[in-house]
PDB file of N, CA and C in Angstrom:
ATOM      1  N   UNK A   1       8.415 -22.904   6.555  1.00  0.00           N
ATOM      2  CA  UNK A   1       8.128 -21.866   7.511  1.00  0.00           C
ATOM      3  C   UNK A   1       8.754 -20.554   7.036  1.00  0.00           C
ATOM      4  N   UNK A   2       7.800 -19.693   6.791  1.00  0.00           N
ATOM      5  CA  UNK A   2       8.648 -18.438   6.718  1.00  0.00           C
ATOM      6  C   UNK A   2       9.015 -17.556   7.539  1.00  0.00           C
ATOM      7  N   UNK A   3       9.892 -16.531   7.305  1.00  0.00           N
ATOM      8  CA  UNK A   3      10.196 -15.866   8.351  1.00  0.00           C
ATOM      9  C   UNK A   3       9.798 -14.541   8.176  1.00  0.00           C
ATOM     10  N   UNK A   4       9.330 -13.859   9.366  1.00  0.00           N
ATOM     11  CA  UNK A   4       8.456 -12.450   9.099  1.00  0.00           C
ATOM     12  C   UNK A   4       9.658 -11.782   9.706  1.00  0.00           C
ATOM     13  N   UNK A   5      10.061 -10.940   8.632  1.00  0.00           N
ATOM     14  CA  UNK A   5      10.977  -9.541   9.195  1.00  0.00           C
ATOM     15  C   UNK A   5      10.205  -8.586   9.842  1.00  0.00           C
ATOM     16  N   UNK A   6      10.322  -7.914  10.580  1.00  0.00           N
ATOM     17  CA  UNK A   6       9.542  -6.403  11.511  1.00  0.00           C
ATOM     18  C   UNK A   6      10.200  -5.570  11.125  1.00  0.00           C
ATOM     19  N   UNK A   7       9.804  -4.941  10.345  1.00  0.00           N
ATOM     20  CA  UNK A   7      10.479  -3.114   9.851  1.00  0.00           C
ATOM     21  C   UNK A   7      10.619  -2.087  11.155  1.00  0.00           C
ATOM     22  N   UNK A   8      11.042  -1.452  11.167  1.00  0.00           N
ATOM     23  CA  UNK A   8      10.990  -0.400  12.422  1.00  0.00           C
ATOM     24  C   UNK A   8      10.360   0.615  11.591  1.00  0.00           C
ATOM     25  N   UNK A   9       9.505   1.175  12.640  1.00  0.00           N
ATOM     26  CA  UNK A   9       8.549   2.477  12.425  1.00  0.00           C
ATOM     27  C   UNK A   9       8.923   3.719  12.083  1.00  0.00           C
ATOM     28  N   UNK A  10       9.084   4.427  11.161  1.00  0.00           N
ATOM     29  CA  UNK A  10       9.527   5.921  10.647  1.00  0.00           C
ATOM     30  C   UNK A  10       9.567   6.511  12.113  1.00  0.00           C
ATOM     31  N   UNK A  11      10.539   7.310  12.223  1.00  0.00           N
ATOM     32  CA  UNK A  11      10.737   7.936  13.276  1.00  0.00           C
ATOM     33  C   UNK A  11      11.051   9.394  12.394  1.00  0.00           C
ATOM     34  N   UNK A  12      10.939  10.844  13.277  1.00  0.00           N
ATOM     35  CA  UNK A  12      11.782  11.942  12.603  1.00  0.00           C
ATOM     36  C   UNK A  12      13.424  11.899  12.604  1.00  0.00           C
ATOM     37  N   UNK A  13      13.851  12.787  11.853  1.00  0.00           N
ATOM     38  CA  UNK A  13      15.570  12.710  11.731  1.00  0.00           C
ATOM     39  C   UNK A  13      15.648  13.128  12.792  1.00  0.00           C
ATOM     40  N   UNK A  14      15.332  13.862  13.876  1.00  0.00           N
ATOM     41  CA  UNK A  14      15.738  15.058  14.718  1.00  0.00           C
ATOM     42  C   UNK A  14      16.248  13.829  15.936  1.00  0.00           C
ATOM     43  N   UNK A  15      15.451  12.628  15.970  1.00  0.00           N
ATOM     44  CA  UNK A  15      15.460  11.700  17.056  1.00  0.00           C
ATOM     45  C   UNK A  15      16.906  10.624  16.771  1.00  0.00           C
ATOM     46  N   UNK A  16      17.305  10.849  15.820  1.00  0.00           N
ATOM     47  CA  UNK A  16      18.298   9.638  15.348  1.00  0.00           C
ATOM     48  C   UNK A  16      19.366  10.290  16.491  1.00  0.00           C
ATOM     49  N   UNK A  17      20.663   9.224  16.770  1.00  0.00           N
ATOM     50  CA  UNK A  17      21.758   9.617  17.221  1.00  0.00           C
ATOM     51  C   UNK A  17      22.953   9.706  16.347  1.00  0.00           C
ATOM     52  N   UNK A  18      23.724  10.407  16.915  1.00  0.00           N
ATOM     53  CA  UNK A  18      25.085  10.534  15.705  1.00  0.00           C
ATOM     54  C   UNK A  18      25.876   9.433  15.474  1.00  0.00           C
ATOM     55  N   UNK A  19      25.976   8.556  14.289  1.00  0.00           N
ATOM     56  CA  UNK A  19      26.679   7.774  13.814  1.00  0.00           C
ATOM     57  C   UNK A  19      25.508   6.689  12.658  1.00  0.00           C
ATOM     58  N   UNK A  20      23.961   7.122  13.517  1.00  0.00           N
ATOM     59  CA  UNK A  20      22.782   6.363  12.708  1.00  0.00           C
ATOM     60  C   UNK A  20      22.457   6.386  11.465  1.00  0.00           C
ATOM     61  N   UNK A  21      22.442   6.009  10.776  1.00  0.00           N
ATOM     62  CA  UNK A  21      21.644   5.798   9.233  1.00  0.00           C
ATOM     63  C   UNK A  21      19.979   5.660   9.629  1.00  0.00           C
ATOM     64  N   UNK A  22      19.378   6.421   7.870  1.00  0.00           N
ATOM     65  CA  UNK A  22      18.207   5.582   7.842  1.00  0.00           C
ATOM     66  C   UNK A  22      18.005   5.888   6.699  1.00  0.00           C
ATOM     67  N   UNK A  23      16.667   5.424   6.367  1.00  0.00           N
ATOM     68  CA  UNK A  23      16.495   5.654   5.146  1.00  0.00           C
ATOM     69  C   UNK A  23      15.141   6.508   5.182  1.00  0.00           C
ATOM     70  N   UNK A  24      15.285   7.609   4.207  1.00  0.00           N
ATOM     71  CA  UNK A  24      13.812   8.505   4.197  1.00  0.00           C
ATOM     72  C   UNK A  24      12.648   8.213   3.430  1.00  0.00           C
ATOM     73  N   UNK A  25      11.459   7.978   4.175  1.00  0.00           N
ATOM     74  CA  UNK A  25      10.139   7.731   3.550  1.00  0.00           C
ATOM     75  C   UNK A  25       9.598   8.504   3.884  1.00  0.00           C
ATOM     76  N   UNK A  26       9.037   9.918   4.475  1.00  0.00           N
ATOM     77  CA  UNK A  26       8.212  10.580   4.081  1.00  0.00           C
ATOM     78  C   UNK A  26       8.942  12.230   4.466  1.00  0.00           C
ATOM     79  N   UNK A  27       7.979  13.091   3.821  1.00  0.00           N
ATOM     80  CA  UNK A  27       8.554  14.362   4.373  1.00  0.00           C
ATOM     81  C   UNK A  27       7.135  14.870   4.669  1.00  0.00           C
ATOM     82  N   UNK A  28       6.806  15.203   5.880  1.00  0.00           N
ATOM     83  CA  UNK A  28       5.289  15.772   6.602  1.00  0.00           C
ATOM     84  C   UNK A  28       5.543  17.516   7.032  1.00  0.00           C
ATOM     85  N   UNK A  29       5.815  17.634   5.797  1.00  0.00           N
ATOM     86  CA  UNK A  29       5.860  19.164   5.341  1.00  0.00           C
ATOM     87  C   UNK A  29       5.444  20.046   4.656  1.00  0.00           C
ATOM     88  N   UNK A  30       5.137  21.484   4.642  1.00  0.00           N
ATOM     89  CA  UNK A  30       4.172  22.202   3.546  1.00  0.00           C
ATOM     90  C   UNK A  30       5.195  21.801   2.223  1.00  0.00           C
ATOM     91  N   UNK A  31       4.342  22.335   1.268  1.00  0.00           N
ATOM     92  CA  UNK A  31       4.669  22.359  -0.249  1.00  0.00           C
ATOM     93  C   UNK A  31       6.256  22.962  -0.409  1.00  0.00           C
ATOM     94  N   UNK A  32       6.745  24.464   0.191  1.00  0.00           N
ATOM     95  CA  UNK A  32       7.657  25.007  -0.294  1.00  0.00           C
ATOM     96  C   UNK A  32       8.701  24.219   0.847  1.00  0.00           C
ATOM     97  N   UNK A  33       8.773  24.124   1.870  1.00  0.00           N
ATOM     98  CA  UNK A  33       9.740  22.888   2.655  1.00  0.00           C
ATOM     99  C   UNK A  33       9.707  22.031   2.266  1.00  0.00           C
ATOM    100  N   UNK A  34       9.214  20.670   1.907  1.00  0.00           N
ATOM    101  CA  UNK A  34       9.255  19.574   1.084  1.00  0.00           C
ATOM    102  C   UNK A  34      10.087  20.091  -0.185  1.00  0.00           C
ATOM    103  N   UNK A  35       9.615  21.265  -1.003  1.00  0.00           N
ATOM    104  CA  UNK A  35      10.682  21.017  -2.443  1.00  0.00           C
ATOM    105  C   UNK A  35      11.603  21.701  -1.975  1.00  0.00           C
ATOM    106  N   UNK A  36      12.373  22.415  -0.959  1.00  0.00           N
ATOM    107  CA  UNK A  36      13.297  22.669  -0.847  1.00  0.00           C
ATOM    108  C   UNK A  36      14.626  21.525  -0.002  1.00  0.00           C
ATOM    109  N   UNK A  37      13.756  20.437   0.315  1.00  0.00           N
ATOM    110  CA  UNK A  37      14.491  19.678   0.875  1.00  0.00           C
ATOM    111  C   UNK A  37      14.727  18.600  -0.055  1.00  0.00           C
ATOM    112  N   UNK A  38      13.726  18.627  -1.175  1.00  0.00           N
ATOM    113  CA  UNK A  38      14.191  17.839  -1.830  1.00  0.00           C
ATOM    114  C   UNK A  38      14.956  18.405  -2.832  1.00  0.00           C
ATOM    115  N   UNK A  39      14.908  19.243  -3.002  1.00  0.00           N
ATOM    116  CA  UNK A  39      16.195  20.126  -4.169  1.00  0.00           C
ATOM    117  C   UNK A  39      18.010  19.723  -3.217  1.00  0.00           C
ATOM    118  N   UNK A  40      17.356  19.884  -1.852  1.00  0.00           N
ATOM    119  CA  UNK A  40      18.737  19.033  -1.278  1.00  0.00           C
ATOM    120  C   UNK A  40      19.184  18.009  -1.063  1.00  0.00           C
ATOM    121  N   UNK A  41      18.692  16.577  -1.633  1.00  0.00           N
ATOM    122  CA  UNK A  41      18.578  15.842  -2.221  1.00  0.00           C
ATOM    123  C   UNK A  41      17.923  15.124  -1.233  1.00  0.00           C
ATOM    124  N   UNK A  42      17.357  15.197  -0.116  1.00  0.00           N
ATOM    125  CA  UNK A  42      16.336  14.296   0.945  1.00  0.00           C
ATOM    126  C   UNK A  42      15.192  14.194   0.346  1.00  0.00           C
ATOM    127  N   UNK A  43      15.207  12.927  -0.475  1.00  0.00           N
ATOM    128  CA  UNK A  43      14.073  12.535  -1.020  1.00  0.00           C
ATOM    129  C   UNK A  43      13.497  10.927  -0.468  1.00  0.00           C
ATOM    130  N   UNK A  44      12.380  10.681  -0.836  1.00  0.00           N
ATOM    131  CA  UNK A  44      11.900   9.333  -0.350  1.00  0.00           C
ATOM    132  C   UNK A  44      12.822   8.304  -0.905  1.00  0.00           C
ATOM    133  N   UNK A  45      13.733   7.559  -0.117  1.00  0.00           N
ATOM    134  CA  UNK A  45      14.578   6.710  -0.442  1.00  0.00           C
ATOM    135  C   UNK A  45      15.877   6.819  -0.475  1.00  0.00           C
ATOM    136  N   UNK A  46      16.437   7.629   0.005  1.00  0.00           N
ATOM    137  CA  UNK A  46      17.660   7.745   0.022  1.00  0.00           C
ATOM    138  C   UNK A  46      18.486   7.307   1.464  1.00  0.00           C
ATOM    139  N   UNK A  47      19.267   6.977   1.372  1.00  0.00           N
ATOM    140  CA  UNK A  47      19.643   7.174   2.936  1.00  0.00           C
ATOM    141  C   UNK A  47      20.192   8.466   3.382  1.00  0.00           C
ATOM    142  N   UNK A  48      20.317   9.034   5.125  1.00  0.00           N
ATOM    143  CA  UNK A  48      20.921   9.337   5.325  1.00  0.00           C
ATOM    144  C   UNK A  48      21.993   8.667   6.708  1.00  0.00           C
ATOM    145  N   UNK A  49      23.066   9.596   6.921  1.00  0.00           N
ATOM    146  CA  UNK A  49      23.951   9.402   8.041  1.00  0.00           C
ATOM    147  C   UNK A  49      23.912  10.869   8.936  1.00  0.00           C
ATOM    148  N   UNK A  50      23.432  10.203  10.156  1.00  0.00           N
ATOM    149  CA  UNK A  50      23.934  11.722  11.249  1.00  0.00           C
ATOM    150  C   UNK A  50      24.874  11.686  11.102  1.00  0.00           C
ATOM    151  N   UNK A  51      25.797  12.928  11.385  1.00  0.00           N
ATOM    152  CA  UNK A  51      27.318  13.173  11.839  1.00  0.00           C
ATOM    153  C   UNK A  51      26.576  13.668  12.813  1.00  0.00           C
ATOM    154  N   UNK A  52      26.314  14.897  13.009  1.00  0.00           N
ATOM    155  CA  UNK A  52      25.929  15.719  14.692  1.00  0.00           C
ATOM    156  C   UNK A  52      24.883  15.564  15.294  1.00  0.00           C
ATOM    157  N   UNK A  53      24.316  15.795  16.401  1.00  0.00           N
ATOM    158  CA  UNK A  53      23.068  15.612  16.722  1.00  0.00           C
ATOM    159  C   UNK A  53      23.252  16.167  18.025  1.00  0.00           C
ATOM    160  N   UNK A  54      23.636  17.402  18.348  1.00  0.00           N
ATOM    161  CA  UNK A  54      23.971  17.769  20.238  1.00  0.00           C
ATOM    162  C   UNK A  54      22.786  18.995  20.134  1.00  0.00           C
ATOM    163  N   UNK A  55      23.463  20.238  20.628  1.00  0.00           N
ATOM    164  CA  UNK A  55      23.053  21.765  20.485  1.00  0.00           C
ATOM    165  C   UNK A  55      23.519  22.141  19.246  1.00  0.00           C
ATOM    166  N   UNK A  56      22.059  22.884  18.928  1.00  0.00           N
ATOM    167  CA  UNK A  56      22.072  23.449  17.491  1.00  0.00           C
ATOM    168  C   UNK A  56      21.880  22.591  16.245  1.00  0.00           C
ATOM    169  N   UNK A  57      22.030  23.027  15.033  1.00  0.00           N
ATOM    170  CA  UNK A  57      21.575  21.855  14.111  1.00  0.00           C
ATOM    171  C   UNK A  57      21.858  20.593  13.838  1.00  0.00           C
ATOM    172  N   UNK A  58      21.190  19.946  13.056  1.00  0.00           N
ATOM    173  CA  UNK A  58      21.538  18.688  13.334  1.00  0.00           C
ATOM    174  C   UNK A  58      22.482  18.401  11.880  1.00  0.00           C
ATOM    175  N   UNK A  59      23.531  17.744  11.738  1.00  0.00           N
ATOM    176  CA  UNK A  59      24.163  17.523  10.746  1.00  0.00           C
ATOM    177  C   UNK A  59      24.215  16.171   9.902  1.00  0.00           C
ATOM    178  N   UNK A  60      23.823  16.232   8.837  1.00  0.00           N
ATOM    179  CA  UNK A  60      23.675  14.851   7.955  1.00  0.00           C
ATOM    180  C   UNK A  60      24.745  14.933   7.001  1.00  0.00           C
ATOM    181  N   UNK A  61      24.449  13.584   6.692  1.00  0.00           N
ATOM    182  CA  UNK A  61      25.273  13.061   5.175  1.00  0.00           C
ATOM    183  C   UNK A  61      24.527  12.422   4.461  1.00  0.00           C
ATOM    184  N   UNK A  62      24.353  13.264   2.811  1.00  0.00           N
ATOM    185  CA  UNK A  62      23.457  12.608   2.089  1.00  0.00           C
ATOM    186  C   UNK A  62      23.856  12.957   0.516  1.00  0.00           C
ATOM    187  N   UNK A  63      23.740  11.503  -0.008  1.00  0.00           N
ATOM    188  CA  UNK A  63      24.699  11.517  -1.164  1.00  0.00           C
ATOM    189  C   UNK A  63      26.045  12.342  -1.255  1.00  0.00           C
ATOM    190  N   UNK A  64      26.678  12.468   0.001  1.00  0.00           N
ATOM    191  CA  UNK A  64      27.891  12.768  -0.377  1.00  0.00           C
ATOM    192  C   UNK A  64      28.047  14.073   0.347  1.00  0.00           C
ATOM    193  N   UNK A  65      27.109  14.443   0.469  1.00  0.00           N
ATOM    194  CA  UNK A  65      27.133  16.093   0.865  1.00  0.00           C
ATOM    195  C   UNK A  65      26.760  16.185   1.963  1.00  0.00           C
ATOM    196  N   UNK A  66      27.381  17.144   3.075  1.00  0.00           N
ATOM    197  CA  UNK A  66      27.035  17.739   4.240  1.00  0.00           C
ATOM    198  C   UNK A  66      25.462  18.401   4.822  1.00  0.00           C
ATOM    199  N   UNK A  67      24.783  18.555   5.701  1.00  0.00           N
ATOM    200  CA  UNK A  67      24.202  19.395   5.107  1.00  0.00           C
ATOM    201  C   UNK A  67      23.135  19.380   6.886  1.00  0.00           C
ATOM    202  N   UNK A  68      23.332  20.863   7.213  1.00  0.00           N
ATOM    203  CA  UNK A  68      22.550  20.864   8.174  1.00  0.00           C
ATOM    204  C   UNK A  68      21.382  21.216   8.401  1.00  0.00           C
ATOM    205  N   UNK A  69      20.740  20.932   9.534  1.00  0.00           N
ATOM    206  CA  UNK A  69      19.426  21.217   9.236  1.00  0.00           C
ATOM    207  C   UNK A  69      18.970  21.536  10.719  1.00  0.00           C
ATOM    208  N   UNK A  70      17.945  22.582  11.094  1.00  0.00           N
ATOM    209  CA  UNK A  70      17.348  23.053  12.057  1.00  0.00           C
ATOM    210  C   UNK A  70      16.772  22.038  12.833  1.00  0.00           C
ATOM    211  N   UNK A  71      16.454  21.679  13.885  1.00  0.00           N
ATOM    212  CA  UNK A  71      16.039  20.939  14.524  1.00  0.00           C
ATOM    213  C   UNK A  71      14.262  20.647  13.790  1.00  0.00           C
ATOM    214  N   UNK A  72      13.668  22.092  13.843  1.00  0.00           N
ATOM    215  CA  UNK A  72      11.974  21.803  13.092  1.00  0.00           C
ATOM    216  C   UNK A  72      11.938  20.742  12.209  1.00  0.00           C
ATOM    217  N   UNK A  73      12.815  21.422  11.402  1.00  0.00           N
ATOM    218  CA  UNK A  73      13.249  21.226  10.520  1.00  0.00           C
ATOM    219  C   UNK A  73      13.508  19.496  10.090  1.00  0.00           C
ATOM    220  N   UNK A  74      14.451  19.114  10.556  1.00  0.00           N
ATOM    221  CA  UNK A  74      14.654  17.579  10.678  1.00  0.00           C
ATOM    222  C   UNK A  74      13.540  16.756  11.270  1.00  0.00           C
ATOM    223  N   UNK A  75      12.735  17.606  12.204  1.00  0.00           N
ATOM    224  CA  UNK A  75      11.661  16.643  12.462  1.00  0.00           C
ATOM    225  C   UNK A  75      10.519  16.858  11.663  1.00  0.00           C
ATOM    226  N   UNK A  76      10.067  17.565  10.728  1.00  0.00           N
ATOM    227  CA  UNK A  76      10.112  17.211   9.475  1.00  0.00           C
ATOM    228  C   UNK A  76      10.494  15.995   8.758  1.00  0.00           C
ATOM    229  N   UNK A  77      10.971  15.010   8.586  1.00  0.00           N
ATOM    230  CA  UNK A  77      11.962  14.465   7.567  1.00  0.00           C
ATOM    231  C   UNK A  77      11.905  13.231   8.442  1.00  0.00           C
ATOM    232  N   UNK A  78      10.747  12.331   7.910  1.00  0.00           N
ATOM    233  CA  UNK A  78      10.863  11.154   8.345  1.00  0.00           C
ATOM    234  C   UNK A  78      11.709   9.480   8.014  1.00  0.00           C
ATOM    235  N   UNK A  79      12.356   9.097   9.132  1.00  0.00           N
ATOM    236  CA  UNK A  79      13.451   8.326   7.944  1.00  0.00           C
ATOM    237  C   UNK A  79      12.967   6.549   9.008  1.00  0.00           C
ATOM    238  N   UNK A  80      13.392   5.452   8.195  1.00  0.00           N
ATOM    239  CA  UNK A  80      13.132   4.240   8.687  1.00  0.00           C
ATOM    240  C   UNK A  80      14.482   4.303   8.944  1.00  0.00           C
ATOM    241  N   UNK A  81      15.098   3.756  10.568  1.00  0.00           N
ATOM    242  CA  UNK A  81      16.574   3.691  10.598  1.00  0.00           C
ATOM    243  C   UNK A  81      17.024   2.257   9.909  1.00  0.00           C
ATOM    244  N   UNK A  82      17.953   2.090  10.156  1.00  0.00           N
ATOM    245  CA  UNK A  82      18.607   1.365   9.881  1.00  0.00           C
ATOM    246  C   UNK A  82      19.318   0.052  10.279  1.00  0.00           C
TER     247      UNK A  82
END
């Protein structure tokens, strides 16, 4: 008998709560937002970690680095949690 795992559904970053991981699979963004987010290293597959998530931007951790991001912005940036 095997066992079927259920993935959870990409959600945007903007929805995660602070302390969540996930991991990023898509970015549903124009051309120059997509390469600028990925020049910040949010690329398909990486994880991230909220630190903040209240009023005002939302704050991640990714590879090591801080790095905030506008609310649009993060919802933009689709991640599978964790």
């Amino acid at each position: 008998m095997e066992l079927i795992r259920m993935e959870r559904p990409p959600v945007p970053l903007s929805v995660l709560p602070p302390g969540s991981r996930g991991i990023v699979v898509a970015l549903r963004a124009g051309r120059g937002l997509a390469r600028r987010l990925m020049e910040m290293g949010l690329t398909p597959g990486v994880e991230v970690t909220v630190l903040r998530n209240s009023v005002g931007p939302i704050v991640v951790s990714v590879r090591g680095v801080s790095l905030a991001l506008g609310r649009g912005v993060a919802s933009k940036v689709f991640v599978r949690p964790l």
